[in-house]
Every structure is written in structure tokens, then in C-alpha cells.
N, C-alpha and C. Protein backbone atom coordinates (compact mmCIF):
# COMPACT_ATOMS: atom_id res chain seq x y z
N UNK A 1 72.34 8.10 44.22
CA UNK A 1 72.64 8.47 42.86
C UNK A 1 73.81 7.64 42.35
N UNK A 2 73.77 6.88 41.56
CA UNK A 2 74.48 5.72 41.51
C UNK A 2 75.17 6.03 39.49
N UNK A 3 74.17 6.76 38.90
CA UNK A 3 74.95 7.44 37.40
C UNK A 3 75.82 8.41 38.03
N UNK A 4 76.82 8.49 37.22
CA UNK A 4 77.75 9.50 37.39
C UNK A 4 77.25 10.59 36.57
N UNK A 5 76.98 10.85 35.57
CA UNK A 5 76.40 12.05 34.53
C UNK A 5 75.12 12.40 35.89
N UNK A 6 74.16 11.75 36.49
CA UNK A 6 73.35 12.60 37.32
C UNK A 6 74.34 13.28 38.58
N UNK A 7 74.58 12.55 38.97
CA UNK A 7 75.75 12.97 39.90
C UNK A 7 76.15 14.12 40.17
N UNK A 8 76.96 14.23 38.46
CA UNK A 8 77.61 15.39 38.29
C UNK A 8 76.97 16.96 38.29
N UNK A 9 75.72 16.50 37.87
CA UNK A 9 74.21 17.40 36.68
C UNK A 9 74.02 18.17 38.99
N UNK A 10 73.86 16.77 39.49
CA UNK A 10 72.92 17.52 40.58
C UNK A 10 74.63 18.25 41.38
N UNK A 11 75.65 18.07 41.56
CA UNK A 11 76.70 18.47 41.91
C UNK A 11 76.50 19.98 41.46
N UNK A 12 77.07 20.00 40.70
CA UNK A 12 77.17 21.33 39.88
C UNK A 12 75.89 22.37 39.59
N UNK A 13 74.80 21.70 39.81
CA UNK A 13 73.97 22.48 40.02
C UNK A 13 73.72 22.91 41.07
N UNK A 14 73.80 22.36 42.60
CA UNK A 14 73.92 22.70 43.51
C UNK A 14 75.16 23.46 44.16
N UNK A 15 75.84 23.30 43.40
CA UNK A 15 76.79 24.94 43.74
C UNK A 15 77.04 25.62 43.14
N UNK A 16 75.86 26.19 42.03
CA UNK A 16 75.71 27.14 41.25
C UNK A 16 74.95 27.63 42.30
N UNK A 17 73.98 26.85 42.36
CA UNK A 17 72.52 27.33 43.08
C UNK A 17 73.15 28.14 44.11
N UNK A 18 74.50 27.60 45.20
CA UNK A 18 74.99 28.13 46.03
C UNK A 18 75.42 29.40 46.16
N UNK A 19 76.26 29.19 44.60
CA UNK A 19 76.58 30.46 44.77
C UNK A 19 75.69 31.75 44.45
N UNK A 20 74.74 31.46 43.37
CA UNK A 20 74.14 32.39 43.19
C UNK A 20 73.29 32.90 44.50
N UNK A 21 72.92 32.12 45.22
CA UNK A 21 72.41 32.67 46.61
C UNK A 21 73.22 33.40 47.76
N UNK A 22 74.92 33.23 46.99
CA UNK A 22 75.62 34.26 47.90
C UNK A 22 75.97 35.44 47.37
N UNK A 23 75.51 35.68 46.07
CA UNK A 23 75.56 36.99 45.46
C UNK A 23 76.01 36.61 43.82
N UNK A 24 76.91 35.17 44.12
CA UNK A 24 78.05 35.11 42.56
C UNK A 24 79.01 35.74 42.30
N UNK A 25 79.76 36.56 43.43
CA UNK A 25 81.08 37.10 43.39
C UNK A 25 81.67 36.99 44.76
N UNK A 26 82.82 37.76 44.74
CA UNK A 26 83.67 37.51 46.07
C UNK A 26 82.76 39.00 47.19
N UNK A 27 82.91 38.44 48.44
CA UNK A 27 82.32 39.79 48.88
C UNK A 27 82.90 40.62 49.38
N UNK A 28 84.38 40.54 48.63
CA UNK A 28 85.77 41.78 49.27
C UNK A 28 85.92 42.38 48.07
N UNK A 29 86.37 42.02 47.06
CA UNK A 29 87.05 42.29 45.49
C UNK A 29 86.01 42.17 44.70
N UNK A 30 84.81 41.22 44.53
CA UNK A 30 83.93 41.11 43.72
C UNK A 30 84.20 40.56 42.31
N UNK A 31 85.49 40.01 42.16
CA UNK A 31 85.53 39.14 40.95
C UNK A 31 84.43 38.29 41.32
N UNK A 32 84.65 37.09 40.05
CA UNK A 32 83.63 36.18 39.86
C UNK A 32 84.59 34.77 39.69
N UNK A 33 85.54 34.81 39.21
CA UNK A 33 86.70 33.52 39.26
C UNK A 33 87.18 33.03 40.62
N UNK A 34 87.10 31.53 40.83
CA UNK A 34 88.01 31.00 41.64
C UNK A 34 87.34 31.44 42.90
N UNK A 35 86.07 31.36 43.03
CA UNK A 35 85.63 31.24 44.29
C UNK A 35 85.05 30.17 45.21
N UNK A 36 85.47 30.55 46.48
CA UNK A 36 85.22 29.25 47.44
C UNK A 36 84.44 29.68 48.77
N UNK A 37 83.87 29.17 49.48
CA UNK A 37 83.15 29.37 50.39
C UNK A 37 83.57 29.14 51.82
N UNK A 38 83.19 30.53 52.41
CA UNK A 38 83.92 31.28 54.26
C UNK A 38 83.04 30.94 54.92
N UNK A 39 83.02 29.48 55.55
CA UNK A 39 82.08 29.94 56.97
C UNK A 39 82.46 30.78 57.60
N UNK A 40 81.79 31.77 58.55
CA UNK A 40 82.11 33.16 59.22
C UNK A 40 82.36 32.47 60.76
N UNK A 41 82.28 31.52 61.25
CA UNK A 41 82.55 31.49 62.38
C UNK A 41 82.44 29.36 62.12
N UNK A 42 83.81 28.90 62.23
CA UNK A 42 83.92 27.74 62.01
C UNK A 42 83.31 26.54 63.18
N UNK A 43 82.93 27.01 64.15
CA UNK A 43 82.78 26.46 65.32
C UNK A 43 80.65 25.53 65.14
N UNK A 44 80.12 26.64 63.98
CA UNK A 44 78.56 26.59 63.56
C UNK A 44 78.74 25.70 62.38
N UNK A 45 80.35 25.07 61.48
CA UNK A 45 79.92 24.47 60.40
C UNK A 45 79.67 23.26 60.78
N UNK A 46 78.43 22.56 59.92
CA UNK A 46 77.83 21.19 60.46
C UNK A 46 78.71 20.12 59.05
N UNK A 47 79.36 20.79 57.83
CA UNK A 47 79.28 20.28 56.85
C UNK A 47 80.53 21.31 55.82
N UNK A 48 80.82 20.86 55.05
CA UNK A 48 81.16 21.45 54.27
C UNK A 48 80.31 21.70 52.75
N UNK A 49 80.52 22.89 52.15
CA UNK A 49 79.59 23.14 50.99
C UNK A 49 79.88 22.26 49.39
N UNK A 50 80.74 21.93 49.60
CA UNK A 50 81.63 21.36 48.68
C UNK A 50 80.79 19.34 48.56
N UNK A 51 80.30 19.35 49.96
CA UNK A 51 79.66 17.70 50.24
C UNK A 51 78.14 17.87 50.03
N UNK A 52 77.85 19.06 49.25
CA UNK A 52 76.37 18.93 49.23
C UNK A 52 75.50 18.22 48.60
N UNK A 53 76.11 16.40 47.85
CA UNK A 53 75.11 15.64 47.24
C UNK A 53 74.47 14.72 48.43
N UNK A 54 75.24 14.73 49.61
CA UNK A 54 75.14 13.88 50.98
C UNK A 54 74.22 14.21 51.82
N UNK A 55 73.62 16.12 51.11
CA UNK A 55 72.64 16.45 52.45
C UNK A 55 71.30 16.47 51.63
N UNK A 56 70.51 17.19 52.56
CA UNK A 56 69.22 17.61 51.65
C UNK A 56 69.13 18.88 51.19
N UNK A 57 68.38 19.29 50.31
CA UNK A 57 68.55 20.60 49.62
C UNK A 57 68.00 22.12 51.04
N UNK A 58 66.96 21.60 52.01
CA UNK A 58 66.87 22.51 53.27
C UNK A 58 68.13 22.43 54.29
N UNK A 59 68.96 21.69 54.44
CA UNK A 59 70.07 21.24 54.86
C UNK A 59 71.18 22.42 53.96
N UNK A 60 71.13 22.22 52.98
CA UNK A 60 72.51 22.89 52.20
C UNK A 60 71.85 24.24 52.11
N UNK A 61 70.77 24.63 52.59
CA UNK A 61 70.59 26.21 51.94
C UNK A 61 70.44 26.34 54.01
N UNK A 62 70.42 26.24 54.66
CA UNK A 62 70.36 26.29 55.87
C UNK A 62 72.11 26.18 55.89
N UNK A 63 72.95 25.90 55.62
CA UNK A 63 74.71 26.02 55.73
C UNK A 63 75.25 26.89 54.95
N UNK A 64 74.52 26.88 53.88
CA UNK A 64 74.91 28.52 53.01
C UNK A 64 74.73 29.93 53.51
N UNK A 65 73.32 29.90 54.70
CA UNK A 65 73.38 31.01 55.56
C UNK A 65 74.61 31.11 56.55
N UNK A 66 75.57 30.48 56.71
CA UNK A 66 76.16 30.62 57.37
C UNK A 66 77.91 31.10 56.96
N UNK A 67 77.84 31.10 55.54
CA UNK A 67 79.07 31.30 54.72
C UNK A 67 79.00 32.93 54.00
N UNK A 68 80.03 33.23 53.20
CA UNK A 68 80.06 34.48 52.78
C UNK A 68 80.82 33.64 51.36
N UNK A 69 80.92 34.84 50.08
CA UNK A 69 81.87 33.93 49.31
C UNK A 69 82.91 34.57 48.88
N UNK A 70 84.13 34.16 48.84
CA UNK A 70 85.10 34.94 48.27
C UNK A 70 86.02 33.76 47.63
N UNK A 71 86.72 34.79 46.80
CA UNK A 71 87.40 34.11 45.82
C UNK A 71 89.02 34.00 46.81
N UNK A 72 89.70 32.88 46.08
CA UNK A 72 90.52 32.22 46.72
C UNK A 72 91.77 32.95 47.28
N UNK A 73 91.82 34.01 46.55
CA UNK A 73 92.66 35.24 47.09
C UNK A 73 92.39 36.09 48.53
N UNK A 74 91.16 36.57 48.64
CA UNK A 74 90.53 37.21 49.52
C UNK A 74 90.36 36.32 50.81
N UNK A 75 90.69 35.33 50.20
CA UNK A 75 90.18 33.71 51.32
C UNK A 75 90.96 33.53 51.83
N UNK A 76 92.30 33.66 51.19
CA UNK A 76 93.57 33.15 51.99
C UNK A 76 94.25 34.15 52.90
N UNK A 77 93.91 35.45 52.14
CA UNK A 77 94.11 36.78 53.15
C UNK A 77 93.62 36.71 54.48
N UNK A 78 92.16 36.26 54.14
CA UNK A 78 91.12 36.38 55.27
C UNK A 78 92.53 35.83 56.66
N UNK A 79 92.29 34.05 56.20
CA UNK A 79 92.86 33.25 57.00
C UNK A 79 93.98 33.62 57.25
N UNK A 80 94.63 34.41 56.66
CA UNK A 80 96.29 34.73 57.43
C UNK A 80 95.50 35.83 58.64
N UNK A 81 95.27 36.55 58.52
CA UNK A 81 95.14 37.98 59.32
C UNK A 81 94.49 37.44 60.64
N UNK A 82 93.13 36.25 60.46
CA UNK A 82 92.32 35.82 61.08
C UNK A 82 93.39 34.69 61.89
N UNK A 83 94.58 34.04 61.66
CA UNK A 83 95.17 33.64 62.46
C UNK A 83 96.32 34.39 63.53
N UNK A 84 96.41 35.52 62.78
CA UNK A 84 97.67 36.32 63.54
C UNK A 84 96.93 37.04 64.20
N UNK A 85 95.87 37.60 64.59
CA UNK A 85 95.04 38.75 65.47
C UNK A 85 94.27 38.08 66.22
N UNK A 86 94.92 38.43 68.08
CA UNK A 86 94.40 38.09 69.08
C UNK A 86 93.68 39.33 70.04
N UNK A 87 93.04 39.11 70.84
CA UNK A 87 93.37 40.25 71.97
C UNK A 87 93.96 39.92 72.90
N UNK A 88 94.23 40.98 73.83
CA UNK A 88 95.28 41.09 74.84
C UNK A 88 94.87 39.62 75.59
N UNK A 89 93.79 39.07 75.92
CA UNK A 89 93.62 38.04 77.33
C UNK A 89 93.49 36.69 76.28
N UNK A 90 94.06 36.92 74.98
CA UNK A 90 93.91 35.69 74.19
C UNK A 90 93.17 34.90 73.46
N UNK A 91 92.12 35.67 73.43
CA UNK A 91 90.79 35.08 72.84
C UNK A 91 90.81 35.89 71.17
N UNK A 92 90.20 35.42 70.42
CA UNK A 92 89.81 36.08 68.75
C UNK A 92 89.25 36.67 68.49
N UNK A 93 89.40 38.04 67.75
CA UNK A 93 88.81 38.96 67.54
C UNK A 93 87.65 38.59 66.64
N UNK A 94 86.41 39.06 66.74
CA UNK A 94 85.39 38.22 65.87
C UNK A 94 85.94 38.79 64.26
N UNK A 95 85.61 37.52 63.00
CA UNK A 95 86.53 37.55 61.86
C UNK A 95 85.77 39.03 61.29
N UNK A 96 84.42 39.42 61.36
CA UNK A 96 83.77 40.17 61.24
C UNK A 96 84.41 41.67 61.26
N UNK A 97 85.27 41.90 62.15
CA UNK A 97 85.56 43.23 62.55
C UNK A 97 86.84 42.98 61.76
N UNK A 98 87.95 42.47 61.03
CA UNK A 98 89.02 42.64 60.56
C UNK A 98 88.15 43.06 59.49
N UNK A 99 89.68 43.56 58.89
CA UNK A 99 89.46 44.18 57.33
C UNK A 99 90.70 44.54 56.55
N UNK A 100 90.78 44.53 55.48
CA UNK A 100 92.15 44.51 54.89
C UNK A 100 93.03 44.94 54.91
């Protein structure tokens, strides 16, 4: 894709598309502003969602199963709590079981 106006057209449409396939709100608070996308377990991301003119469209909806969406607030919470909570023998509590 070598126009920038297509570029942009398939950009932005593809993370509409995204989001609307993750609901279109945050999935803690449920605003709709300023949202960004949680892989749930970082170790499965092949990609980031943000690079999706680089993949194929079964490619980017196959990495969207693997995210949740929340807005940038709920996101950054996530990641504090999700870095300070261990268990006792040192390993991470799955991000799944925290909560606010």
C-alpha cells in the first residue's frame, strides 16, 4: 500500500473492526474513550494490534482473540497490580484472577 489516504482508510478501519469485535468499550469501567488493547497473557503475543496493515486480516482477527480491551486507565492499573503480585515460590498469579 504505497497511497497514504489508502493506508490510512485500511488502518483505521482495521481497528475499528478490532475493536468492535472486542465489544467497543473497556471491559472493567466500560467507557468508550482512550482505549487500547491487553493481551491476557504476553508470552502468546505474535504481534502487536496497533501493526495490523503488516498482517493478514485471518492473522489480526486470530491476535484479537487473544486481547481484552480497556481503556488506558484500567490498563495501567491492570499493569501496576500485575507487576507487584507474586506467589509465595515466585511465579505470577494468572492476570485473570486479580481484580481491582
Amino acid at each position: 500500500m504505497r497511497n497514504p489516504e489508502t493506508r490510512y482508510r485500511v488502518y483505521h478501519g482495521r481497528m475499528a473492526f478490532a475493536r468492535w469485535l472486542l465489544g467497543g468499550k473497556c471491559m472493567i469501567c466500560e467507557t468508550t474513550l482512550f482505549l487500547q488493547f491487553h493481551h491476557r497473557f504476553a508470552e502468546e503475543k505474535c504481534f502487536e494490534i496497533r501493526n495490523c496493515l503488516h498482517v493478514s486480516p485471518e492473522r489480526l482477527i486470530a491476535e484479537i482473540a487473544k486481547c481484552d480491551l480497556m481503556c488506558i486507565v484500567c490498563h495501567a492499573r491492570w499493569h501496576d497490580i500485575a507487576t507487584k503480585v507474586r506467589t509465595s515460590n515466585g511465579t505470577w498469579i494468572e492476570e485473570a484472577a486479580l481484580t481491582f
